[in-house]
PDB file of N, CA and C in Angstrom:
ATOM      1  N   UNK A   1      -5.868 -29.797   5.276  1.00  0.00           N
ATOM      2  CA  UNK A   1      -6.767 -28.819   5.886  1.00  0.00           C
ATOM      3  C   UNK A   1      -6.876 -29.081   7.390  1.00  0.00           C
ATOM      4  N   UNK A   2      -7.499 -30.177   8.074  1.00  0.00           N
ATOM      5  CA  UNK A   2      -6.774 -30.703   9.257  1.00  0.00           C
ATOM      6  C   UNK A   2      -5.756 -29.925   9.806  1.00  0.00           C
ATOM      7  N   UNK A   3      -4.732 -30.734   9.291  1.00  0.00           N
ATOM      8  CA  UNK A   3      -3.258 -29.754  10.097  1.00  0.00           C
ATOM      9  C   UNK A   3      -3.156 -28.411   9.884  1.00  0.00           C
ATOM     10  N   UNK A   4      -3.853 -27.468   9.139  1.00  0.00           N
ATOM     11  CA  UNK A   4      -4.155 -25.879   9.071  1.00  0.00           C
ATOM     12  C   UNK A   4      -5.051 -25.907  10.155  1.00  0.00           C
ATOM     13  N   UNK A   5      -5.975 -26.283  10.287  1.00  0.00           N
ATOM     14  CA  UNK A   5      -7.144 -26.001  11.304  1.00  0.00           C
ATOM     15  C   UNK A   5      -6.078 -26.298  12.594  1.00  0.00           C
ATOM     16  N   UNK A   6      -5.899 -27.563  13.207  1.00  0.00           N
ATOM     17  CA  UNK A   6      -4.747 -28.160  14.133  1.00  0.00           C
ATOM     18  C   UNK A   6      -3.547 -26.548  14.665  1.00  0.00           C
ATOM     19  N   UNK A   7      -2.856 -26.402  13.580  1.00  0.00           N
ATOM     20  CA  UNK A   7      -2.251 -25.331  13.651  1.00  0.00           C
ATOM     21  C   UNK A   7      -2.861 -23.944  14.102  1.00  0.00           C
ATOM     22  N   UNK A   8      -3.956 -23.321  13.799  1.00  0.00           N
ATOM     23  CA  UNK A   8      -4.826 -22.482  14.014  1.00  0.00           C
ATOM     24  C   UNK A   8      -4.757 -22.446  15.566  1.00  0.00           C
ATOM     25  N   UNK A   9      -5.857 -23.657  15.880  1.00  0.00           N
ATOM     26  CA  UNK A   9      -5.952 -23.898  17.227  1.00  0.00           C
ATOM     27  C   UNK A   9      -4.969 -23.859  18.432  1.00  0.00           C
ATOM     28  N   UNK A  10      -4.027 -24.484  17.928  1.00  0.00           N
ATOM     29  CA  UNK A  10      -2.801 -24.495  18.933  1.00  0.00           C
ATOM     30  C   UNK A  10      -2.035 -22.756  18.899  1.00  0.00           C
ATOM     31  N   UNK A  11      -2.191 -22.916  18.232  1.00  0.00           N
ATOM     32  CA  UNK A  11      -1.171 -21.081  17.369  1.00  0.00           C
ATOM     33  C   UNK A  11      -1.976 -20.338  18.353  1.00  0.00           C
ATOM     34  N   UNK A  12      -3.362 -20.399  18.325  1.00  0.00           N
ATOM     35  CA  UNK A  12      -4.450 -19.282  19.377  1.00  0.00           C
ATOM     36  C   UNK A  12      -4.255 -19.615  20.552  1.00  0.00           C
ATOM     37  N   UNK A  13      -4.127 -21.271  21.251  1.00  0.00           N
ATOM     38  CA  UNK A  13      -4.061 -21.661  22.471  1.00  0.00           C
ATOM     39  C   UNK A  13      -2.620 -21.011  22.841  1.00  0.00           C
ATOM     40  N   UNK A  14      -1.416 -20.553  22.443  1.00  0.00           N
ATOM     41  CA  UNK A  14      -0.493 -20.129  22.978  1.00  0.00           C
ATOM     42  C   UNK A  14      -0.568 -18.705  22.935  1.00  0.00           C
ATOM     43  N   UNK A  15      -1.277 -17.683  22.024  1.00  0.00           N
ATOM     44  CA  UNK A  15      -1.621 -16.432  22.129  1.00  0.00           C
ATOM     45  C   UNK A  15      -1.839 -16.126  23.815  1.00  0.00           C
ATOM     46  N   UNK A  16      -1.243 -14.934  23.874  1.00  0.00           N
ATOM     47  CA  UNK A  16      -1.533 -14.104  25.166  1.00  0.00           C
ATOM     48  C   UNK A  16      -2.972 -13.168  24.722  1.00  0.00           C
ATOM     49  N   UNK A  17      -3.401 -13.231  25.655  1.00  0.00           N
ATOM     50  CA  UNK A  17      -4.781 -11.800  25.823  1.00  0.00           C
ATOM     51  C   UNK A  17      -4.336 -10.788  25.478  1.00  0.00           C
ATOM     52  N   UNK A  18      -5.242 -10.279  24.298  1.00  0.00           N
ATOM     53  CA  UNK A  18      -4.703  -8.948  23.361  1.00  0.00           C
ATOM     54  C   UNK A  18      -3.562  -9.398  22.563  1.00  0.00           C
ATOM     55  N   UNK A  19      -2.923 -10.318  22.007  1.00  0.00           N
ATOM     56  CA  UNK A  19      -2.319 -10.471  21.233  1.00  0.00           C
ATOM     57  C   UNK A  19      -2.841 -10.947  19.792  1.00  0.00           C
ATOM     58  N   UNK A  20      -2.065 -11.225  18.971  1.00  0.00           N
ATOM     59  CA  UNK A  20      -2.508 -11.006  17.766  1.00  0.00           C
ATOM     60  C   UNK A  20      -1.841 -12.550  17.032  1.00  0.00           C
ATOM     61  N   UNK A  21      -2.780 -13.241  16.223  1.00  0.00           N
ATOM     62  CA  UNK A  21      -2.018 -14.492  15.323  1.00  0.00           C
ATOM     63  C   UNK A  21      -2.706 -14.200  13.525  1.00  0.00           C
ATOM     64  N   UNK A  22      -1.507 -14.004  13.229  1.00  0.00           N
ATOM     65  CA  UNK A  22      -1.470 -13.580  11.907  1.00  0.00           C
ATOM     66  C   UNK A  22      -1.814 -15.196  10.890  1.00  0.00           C
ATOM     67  N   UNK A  23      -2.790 -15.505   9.983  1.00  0.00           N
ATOM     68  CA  UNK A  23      -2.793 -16.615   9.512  1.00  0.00           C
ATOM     69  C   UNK A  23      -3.097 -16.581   7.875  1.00  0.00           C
ATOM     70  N   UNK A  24      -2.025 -17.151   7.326  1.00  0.00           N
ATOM     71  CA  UNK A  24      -1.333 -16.470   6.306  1.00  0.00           C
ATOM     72  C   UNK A  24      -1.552 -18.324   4.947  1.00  0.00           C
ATOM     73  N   UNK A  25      -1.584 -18.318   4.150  1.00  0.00           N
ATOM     74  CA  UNK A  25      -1.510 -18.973   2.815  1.00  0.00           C
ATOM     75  C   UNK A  25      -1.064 -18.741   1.551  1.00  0.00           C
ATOM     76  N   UNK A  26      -0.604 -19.759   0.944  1.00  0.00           N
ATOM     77  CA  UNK A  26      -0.391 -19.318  -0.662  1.00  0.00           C
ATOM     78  C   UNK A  26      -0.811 -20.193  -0.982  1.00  0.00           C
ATOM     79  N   UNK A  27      -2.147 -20.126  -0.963  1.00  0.00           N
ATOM     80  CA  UNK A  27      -3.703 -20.600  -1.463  1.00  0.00           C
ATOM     81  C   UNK A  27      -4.710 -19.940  -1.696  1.00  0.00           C
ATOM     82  N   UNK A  28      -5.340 -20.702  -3.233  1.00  0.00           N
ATOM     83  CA  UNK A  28      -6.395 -19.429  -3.578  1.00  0.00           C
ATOM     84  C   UNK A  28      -7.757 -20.777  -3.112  1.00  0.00           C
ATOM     85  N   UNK A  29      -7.472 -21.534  -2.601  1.00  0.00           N
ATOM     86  CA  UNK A  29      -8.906 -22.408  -2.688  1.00  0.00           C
ATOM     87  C   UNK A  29      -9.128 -22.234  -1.005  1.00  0.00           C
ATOM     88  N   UNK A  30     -10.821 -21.778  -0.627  1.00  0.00           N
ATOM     89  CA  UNK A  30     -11.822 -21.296  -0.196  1.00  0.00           C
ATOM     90  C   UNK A  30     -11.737 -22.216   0.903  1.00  0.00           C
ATOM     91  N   UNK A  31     -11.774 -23.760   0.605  1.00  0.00           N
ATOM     92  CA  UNK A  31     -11.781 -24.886   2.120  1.00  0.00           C
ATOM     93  C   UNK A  31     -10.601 -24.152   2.945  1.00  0.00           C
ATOM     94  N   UNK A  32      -9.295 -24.027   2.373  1.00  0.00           N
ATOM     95  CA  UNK A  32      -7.911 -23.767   3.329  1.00  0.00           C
ATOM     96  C   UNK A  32      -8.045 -22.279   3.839  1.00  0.00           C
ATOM     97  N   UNK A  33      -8.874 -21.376   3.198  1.00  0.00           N
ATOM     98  CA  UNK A  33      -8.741 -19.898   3.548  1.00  0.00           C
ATOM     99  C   UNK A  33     -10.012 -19.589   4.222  1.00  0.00           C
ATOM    100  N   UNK A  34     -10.968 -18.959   3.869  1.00  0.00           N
ATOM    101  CA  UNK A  34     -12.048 -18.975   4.445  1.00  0.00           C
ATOM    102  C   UNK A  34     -12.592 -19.864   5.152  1.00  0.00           C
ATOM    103  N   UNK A  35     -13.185 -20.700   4.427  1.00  0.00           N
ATOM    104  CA  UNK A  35     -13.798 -22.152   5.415  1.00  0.00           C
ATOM    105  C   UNK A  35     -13.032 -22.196   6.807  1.00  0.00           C
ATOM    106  N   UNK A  36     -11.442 -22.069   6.962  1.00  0.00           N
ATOM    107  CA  UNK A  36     -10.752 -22.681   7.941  1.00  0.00           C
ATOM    108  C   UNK A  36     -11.230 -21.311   9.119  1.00  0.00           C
ATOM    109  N   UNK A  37     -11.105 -20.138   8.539  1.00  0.00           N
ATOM    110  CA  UNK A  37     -11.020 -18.989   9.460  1.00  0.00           C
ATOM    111  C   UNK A  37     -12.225 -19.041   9.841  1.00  0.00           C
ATOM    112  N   UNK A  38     -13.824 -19.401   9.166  1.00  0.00           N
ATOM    113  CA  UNK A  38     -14.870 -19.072   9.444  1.00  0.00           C
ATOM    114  C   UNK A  38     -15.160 -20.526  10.543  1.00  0.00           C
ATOM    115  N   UNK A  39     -14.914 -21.599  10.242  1.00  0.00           N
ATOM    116  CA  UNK A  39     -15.166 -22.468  11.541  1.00  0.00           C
ATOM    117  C   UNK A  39     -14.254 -22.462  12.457  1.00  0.00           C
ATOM    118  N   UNK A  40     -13.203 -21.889  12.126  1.00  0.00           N
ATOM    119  CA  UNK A  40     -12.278 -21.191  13.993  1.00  0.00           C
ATOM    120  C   UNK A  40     -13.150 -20.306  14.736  1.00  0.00           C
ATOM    121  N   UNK A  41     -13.914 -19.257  13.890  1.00  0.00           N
ATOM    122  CA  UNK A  41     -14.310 -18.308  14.427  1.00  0.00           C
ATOM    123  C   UNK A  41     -15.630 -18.398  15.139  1.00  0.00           C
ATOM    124  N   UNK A  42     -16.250 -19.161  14.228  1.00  0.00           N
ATOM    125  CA  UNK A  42     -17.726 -20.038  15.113  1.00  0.00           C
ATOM    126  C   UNK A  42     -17.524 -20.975  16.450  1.00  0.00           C
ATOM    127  N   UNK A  43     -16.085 -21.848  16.389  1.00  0.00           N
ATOM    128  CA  UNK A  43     -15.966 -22.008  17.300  1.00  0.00           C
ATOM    129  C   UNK A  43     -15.208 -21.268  18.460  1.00  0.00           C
ATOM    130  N   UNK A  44     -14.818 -20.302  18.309  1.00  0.00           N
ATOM    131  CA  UNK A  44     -13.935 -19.467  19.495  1.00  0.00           C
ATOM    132  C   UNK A  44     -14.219 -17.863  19.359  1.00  0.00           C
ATOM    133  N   UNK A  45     -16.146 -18.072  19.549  1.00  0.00           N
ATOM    134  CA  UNK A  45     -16.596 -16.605  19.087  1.00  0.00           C
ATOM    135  C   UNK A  45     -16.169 -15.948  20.683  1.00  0.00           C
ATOM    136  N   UNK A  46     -16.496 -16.427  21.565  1.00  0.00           N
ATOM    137  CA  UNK A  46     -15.911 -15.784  23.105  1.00  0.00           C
ATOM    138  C   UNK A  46     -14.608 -15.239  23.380  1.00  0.00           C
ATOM    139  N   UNK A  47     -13.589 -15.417  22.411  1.00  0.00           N
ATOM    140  CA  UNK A  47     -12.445 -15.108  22.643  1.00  0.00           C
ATOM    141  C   UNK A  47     -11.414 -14.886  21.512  1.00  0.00           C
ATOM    142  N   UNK A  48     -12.067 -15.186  20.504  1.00  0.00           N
ATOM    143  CA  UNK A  48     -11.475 -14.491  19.301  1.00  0.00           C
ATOM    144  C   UNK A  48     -12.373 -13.459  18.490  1.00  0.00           C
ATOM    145  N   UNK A  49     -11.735 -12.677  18.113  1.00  0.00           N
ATOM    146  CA  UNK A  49     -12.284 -11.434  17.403  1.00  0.00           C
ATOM    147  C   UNK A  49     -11.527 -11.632  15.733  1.00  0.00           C
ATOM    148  N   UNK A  50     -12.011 -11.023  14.695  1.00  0.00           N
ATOM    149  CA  UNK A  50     -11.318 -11.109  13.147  1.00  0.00           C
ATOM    150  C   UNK A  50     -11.046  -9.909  13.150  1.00  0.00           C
ATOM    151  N   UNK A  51      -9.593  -8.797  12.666  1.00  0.00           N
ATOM    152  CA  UNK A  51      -9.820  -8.134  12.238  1.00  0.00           C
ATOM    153  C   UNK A  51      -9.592  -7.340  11.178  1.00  0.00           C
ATOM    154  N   UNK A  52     -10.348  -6.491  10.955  1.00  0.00           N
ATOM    155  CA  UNK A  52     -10.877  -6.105   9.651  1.00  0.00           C
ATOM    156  C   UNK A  52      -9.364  -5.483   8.951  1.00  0.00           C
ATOM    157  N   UNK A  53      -8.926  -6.128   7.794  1.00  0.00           N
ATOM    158  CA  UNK A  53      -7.925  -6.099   7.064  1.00  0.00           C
ATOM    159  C   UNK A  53      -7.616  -4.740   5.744  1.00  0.00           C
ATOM    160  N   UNK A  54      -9.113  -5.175   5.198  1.00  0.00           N
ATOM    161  CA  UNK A  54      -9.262  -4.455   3.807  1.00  0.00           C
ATOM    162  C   UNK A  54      -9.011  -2.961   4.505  1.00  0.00           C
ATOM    163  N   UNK A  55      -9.347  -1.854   5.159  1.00  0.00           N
ATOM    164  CA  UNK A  55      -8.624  -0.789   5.439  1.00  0.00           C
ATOM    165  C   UNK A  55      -7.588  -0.868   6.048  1.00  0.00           C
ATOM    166  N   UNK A  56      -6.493  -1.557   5.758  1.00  0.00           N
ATOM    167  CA  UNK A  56      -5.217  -1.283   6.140  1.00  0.00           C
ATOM    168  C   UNK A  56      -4.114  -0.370   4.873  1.00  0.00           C
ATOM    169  N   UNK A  57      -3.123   0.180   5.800  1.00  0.00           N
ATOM    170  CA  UNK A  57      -2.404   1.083   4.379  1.00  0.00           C
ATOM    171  C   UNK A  57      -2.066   0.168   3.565  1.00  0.00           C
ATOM    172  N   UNK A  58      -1.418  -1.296   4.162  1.00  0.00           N
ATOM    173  CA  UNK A  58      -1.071  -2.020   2.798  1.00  0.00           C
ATOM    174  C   UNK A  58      -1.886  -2.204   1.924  1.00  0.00           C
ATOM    175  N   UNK A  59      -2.858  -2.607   2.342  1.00  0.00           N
ATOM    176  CA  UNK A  59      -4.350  -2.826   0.946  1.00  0.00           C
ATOM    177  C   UNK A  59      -4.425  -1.214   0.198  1.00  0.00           C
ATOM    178  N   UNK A  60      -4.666   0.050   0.492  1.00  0.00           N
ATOM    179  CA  UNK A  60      -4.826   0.735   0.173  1.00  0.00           C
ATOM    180  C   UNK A  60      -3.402   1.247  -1.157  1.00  0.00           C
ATOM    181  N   UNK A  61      -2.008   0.609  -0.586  1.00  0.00           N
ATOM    182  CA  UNK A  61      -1.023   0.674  -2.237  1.00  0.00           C
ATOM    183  C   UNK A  61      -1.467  -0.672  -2.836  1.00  0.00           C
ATOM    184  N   UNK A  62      -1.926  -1.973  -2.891  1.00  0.00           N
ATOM    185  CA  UNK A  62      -1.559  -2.962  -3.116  1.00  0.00           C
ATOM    186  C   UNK A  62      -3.230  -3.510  -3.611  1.00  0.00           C
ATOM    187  N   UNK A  63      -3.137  -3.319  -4.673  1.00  0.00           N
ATOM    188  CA  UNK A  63      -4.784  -4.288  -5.138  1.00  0.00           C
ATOM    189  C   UNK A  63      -5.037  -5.290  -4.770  1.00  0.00           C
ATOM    190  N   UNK A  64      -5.751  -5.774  -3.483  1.00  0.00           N
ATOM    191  CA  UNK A  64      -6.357  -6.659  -2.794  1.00  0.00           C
ATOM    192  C   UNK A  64      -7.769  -6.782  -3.201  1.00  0.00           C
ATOM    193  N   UNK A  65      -8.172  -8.204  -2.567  1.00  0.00           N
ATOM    194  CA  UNK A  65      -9.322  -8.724  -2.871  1.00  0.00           C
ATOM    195  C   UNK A  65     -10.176  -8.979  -1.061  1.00  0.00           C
ATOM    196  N   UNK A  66     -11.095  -8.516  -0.775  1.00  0.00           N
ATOM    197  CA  UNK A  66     -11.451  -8.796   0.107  1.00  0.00           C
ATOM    198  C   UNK A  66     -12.534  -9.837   0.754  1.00  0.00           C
ATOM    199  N   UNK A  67     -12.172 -10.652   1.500  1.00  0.00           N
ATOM    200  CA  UNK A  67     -13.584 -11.326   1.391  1.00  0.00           C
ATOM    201  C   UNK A  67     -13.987 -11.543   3.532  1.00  0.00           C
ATOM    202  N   UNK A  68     -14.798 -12.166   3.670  1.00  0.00           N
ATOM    203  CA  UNK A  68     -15.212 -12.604   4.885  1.00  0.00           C
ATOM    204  C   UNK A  68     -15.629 -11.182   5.292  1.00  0.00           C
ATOM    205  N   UNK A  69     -16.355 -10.170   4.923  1.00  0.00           N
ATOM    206  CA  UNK A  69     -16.850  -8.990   5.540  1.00  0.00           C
ATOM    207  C   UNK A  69     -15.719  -7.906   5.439  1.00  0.00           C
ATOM    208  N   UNK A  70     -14.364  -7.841   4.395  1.00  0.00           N
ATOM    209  CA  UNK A  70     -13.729  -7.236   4.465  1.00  0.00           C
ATOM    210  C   UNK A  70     -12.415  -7.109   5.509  1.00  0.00           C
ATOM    211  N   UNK A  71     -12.619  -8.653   6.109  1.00  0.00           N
ATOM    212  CA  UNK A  71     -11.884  -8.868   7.623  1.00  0.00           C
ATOM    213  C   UNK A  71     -10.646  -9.563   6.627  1.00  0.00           C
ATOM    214  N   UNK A  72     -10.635 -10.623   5.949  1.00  0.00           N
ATOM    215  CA  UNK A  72      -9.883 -11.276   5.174  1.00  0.00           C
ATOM    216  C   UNK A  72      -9.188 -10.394   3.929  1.00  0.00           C
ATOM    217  N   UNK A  73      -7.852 -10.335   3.576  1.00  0.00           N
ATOM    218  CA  UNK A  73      -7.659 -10.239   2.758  1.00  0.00           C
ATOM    219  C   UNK A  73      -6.924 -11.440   1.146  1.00  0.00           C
ATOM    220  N   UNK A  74      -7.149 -11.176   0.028  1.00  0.00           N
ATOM    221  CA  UNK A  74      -6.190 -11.942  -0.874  1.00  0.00           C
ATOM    222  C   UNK A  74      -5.585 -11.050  -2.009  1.00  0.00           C
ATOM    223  N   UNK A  75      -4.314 -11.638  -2.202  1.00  0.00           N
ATOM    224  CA  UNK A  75      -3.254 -11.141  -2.925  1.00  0.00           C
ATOM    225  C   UNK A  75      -3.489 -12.158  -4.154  1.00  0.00           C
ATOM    226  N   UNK A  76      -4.123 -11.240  -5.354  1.00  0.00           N
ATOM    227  CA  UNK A  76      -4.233 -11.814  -6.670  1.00  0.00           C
ATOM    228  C   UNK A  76      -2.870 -11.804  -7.323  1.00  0.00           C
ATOM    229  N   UNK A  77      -2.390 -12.563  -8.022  1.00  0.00           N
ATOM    230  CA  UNK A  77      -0.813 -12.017  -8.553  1.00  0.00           C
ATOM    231  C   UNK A  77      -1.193 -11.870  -9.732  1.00  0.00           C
ATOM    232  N   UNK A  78      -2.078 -11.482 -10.362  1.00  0.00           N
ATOM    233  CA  UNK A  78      -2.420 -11.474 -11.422  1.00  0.00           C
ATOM    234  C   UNK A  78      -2.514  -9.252 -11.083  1.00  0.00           C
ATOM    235  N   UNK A  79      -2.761  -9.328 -10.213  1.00  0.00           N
ATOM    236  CA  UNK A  79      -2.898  -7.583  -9.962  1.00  0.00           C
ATOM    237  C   UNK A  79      -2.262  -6.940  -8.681  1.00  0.00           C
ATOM    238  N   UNK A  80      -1.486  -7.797  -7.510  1.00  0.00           N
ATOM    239  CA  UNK A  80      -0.711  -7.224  -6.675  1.00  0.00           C
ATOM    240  C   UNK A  80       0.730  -6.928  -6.678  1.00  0.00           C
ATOM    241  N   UNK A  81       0.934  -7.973  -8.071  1.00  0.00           N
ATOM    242  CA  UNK A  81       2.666  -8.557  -8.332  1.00  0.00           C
ATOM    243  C   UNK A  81       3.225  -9.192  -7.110  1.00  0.00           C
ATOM    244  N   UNK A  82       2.276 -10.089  -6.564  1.00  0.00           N
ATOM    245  CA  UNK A  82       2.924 -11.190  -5.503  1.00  0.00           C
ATOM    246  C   UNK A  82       2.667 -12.448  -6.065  1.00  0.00           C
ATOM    247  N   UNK A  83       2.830 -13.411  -5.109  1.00  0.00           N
ATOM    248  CA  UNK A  83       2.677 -15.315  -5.589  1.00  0.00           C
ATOM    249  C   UNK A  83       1.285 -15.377  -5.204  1.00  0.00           C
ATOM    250  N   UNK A  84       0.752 -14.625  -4.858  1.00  0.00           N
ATOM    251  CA  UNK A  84      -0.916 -15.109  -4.289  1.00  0.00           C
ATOM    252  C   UNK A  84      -0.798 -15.551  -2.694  1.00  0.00           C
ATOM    253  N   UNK A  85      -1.771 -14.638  -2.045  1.00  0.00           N
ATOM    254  CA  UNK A  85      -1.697 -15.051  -0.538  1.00  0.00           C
ATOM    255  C   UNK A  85      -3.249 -14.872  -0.266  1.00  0.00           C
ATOM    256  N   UNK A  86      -3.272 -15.660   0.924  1.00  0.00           N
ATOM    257  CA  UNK A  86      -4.534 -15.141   1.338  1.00  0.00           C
ATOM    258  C   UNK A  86      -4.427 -14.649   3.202  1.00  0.00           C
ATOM    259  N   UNK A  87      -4.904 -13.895   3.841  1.00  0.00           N
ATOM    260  CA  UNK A  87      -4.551 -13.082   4.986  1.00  0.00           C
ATOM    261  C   UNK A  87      -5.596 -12.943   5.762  1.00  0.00           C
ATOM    262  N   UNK A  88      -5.169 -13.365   6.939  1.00  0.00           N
ATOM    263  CA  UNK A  88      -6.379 -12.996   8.125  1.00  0.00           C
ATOM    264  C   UNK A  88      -5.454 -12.660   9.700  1.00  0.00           C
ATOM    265  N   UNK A  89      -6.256 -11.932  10.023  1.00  0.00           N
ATOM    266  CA  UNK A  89      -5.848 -11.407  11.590  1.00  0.00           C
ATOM    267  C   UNK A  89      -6.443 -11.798  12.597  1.00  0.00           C
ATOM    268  N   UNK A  90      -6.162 -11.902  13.932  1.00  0.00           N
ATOM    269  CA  UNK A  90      -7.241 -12.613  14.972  1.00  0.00           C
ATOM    270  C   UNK A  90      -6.620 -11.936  16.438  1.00  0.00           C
ATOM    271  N   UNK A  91      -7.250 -11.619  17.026  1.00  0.00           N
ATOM    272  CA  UNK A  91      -6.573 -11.337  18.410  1.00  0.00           C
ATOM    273  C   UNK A  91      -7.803 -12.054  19.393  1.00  0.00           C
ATOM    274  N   UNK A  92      -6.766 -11.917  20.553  1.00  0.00           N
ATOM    275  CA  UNK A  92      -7.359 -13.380  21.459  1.00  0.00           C
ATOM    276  C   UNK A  92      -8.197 -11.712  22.465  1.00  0.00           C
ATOM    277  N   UNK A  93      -9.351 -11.928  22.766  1.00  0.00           N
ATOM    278  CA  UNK A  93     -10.083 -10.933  23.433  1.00  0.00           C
ATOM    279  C   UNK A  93     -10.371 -11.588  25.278  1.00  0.00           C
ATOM    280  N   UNK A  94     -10.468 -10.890  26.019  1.00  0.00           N
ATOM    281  CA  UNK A  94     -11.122 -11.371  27.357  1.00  0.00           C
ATOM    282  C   UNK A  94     -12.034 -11.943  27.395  1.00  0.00           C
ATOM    283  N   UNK A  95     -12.205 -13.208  27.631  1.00  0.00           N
ATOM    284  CA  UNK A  95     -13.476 -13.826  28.321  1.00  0.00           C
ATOM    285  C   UNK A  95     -14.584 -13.248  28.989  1.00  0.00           C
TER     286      UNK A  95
END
């Protein structure tokens, strides 16, 4: 979890302004998915934004599970016919 968080951080520190870091798992446990996105986001509320996933067209063919306010998405394979993912978006905003 460490080196996910580690990764996070650095992955955003090389983001350009207005760009976008896609942060992606094939994990269904809550410390590596949520937990990790929600204390990135507490700490880099000035310059990172989440965004909101669950209305995207892919969710709309693809039975997703939404969580973190609908910003996060997860791929059940039990109902998407994938391996299980879990999905978040982030773009780096102006100071």
């Amino acid at each position: 979890i460490t080196t996910q968080s580690r990764l996070l951080k650095h992955g955003f520190e090389l983001l350009k302004e207005n760009g976008f870091l896609v942060y992606v798992t094939c994990s269904f446990d809550r410390k590596q998915n949520e937990d990790i996105i929600s204390a990135f986001m507490n700490s880099h509320s000035d310059t990172a934004k989440l965004i909101n996933l669950s209305e995207s067209a892919l969710c709309q063919q693809i039975k997703v599970k939404s969580s973190l306010n609908g910003c996060c998405i997860r791929f059940d394979p039990t109902t998407s016919k994938t391996n299980g993912l879990f999905v978040a978006k982030i773009t780096k905003i102006q100071k």
